[in-house]
N, C-alpha and C. Protein backbone atom coordinates (compact mmCIF):
# COMPACT_ATOMS: atom_id res chain seq x y z
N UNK A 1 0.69 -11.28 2.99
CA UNK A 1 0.53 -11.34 4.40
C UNK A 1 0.35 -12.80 4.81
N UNK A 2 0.69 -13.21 5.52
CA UNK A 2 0.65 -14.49 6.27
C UNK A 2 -0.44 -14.39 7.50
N UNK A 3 -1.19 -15.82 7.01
CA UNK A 3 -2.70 -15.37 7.78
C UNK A 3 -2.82 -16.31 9.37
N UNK A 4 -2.39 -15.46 10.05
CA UNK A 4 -2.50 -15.26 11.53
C UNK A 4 -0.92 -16.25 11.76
N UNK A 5 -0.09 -15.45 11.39
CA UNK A 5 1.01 -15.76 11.32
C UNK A 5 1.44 -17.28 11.65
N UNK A 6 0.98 -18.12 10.69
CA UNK A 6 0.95 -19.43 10.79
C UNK A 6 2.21 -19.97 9.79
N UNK A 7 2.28 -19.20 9.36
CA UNK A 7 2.92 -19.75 7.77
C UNK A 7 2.21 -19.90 6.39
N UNK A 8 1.10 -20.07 6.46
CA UNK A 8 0.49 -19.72 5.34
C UNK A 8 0.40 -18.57 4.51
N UNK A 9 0.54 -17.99 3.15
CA UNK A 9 0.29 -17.22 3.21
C UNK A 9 -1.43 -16.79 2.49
N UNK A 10 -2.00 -15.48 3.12
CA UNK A 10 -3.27 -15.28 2.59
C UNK A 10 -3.15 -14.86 1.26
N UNK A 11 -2.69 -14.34 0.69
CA UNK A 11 -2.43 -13.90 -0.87
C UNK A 11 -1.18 -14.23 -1.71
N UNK A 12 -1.51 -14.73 -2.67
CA UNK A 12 -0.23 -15.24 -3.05
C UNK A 12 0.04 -13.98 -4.52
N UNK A 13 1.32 -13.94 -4.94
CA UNK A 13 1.56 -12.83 -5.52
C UNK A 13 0.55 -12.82 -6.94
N UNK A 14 0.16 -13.53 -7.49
CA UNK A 14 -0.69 -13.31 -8.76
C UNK A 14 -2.55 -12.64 -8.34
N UNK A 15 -2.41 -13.09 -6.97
CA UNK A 15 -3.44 -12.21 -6.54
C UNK A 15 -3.86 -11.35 -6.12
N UNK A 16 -2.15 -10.53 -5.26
CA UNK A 16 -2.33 -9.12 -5.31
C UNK A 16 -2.29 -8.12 -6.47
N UNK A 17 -1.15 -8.95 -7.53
CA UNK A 17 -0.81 -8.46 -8.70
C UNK A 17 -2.37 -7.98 -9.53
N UNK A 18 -3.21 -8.73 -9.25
CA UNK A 18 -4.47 -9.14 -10.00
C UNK A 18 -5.14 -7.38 -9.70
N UNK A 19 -5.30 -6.88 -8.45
CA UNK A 19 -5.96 -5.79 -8.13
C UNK A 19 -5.61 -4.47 -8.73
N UNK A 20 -4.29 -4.58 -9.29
CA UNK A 20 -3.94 -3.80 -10.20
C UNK A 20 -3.26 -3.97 -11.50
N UNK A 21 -2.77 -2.80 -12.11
CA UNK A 21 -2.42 -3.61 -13.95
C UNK A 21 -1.29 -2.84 -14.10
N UNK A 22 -0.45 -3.22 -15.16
CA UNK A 22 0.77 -2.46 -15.50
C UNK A 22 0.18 -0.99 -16.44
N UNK A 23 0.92 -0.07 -15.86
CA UNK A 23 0.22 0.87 -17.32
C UNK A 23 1.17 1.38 -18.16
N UNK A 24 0.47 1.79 -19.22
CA UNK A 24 0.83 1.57 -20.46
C UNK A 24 1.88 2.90 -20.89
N UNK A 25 1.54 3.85 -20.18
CA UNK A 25 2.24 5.23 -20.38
C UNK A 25 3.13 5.14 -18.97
N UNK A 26 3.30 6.63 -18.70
CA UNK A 26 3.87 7.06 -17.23
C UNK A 26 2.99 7.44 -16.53
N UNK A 27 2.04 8.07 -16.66
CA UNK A 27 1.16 8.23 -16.37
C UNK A 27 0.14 7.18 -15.67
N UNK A 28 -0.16 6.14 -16.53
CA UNK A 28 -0.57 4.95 -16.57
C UNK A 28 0.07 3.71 -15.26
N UNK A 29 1.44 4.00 -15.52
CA UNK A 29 2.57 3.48 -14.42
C UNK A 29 2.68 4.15 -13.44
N UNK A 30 2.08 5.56 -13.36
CA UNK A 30 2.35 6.46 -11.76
C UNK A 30 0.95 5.91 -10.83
N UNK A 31 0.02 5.91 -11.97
CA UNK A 31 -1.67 5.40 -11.35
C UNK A 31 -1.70 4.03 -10.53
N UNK A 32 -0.92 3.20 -11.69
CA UNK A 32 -0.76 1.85 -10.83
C UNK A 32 0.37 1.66 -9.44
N UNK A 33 1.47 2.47 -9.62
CA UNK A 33 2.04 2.78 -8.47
C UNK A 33 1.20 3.00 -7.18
N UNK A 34 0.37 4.02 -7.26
CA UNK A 34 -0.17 4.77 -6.53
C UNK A 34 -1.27 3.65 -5.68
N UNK A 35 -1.77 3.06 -6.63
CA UNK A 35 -2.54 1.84 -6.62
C UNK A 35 -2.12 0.75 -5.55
N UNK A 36 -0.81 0.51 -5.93
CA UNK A 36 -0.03 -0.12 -5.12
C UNK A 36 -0.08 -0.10 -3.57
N UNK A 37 0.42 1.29 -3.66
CA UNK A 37 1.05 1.99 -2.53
C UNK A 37 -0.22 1.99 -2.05
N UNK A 38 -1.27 2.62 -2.00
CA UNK A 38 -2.51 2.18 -1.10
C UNK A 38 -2.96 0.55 -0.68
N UNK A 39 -2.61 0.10 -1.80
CA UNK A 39 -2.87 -1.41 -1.29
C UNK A 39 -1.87 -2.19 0.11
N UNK A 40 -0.34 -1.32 -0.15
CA UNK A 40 0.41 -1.89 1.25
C UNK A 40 0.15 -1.15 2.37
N UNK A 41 -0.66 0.38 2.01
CA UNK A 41 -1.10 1.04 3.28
C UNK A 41 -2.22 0.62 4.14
N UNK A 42 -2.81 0.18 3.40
CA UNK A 42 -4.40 -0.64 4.08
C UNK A 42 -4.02 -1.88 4.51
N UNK A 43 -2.65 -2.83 4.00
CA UNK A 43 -2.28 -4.01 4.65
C UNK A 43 -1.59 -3.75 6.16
N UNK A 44 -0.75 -2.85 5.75
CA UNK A 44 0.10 -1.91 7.00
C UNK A 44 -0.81 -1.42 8.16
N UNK A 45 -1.83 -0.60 7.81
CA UNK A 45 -3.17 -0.70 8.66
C UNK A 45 -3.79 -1.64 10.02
N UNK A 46 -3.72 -2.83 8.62
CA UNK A 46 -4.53 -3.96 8.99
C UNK A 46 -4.05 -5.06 10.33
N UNK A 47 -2.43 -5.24 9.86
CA UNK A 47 -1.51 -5.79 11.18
C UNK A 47 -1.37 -5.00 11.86
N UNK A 48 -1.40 -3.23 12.20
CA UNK A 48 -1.36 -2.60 13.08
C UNK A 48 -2.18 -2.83 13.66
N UNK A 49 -3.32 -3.19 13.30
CA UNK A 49 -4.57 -3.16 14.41
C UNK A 49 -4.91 -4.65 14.71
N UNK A 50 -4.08 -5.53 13.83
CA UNK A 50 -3.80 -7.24 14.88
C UNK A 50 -3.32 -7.14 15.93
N UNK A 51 -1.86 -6.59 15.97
CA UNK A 51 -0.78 -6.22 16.71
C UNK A 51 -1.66 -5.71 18.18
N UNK A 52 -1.87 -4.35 17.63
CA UNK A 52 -2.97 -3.38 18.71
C UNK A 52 -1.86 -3.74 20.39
N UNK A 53 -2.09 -3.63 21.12
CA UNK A 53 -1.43 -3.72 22.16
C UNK A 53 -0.47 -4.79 22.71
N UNK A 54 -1.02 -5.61 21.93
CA UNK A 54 -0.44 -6.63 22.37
C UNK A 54 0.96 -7.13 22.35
N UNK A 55 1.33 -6.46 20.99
CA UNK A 55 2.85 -6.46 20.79
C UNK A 55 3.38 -4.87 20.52
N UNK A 56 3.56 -4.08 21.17
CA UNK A 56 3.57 -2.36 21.03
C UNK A 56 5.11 -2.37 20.31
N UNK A 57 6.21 -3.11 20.42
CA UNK A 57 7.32 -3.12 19.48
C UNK A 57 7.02 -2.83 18.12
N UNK A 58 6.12 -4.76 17.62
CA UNK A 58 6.11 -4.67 16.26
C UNK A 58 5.07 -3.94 15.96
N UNK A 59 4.16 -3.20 16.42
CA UNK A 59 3.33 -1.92 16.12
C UNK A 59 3.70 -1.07 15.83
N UNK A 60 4.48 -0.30 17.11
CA UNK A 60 5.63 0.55 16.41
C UNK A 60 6.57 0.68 15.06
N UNK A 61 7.22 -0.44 15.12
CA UNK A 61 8.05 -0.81 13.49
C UNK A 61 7.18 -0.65 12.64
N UNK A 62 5.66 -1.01 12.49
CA UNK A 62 5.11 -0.97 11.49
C UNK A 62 4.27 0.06 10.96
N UNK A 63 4.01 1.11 12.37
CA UNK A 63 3.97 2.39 12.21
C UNK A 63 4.89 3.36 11.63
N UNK A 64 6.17 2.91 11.72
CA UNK A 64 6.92 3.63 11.00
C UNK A 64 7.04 3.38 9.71
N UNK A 65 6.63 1.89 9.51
CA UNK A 65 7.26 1.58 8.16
C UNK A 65 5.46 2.32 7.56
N UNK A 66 4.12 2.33 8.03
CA UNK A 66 3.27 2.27 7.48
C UNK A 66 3.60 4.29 6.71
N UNK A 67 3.93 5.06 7.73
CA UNK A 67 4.28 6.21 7.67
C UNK A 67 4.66 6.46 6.35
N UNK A 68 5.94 5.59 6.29
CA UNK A 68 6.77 5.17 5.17
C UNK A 68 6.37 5.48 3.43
N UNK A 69 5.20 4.22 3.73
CA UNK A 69 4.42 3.92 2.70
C UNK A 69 3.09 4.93 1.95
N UNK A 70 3.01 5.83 3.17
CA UNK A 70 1.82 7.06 3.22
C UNK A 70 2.69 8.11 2.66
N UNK A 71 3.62 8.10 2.64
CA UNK A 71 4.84 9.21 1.80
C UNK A 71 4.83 8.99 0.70
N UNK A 72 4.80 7.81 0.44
CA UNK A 72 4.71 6.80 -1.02
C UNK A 72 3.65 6.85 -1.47
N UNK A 73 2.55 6.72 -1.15
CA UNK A 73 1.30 7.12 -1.74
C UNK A 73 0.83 8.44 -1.96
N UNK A 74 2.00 9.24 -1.08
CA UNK A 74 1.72 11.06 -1.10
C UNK A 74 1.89 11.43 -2.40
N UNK A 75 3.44 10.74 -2.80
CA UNK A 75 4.33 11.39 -3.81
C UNK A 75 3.41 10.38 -5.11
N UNK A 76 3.16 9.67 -5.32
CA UNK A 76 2.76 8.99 -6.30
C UNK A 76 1.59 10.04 -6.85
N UNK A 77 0.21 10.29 -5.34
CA UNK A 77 -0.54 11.28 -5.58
C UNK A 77 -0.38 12.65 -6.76
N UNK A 78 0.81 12.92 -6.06
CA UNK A 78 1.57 14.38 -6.32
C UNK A 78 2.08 14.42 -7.70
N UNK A 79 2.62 13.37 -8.27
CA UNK A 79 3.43 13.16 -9.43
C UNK A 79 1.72 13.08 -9.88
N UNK A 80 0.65 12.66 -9.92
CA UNK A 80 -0.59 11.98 -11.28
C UNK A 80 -0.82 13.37 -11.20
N UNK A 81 -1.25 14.54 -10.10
CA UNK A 81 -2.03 15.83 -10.00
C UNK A 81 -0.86 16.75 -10.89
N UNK A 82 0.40 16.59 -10.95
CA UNK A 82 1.48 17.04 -12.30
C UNK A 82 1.55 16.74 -13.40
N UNK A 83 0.97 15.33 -13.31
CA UNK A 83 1.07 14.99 -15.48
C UNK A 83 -0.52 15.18 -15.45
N UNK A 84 -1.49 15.27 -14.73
CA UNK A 84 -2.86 15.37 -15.29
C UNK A 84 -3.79 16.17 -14.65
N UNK A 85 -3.37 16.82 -13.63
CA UNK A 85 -3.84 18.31 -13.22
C UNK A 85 -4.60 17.83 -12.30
N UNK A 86 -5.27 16.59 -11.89
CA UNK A 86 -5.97 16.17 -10.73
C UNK A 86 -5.82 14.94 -10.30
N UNK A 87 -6.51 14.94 -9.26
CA UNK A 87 -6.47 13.73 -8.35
C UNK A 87 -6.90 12.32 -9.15
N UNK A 88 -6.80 11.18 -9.32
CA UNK A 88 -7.06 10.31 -9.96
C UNK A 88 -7.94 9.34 -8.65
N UNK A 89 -7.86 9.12 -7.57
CA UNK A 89 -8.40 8.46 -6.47
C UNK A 89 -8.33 9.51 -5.40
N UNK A 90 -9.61 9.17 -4.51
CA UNK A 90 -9.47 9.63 -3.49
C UNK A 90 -9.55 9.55 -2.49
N UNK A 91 -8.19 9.91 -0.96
CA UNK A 91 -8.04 9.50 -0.10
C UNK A 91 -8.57 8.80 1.05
């Protein structure tokens, strides 16, 4: 994310990378997916509610795309509760 859209950016990739890990199985790799995918939903979140009225376009776009990403965190969900019978995080 670029912090207050200056050009900078606030995280640079070894530090988002950092919040999660590669895993070692499929299993392991569906968890960190999942991992993921919550981490761009709470970013997606986060500029929605910069945005907030002020720009209702790119709110919109990013409501859809956040939507997007909540599908992505559905199915990731859905696939760990199939190889391991439950929830691994919760919503």
């Amino acid at each position: 994310m670029i912090t207050e859209f200056e050009g900078r950016g606030r995280y640079g990739r070894s530090e988002l990378a950092s919040q999660y890990a590669e895993g070692a199985n499929l299993v392991g790799m569906i968890r960190e997916n999942l991992v993921a995918e919550r981490i761009a939903v709470d970013h997606y979140r986060e500029l929605i509610r910069y945005f907030g009225e002020n720009d209702p376009a790119t709110r919109v776009m990013l409501e859809e795309i956040l939507a997007v990403e909540e599908e992505h965190a559905n199915d990731m969900h859905d696939l760990l509760v199939a190889h391991e019978g439950q929830p691994m995080l919760k919503h």
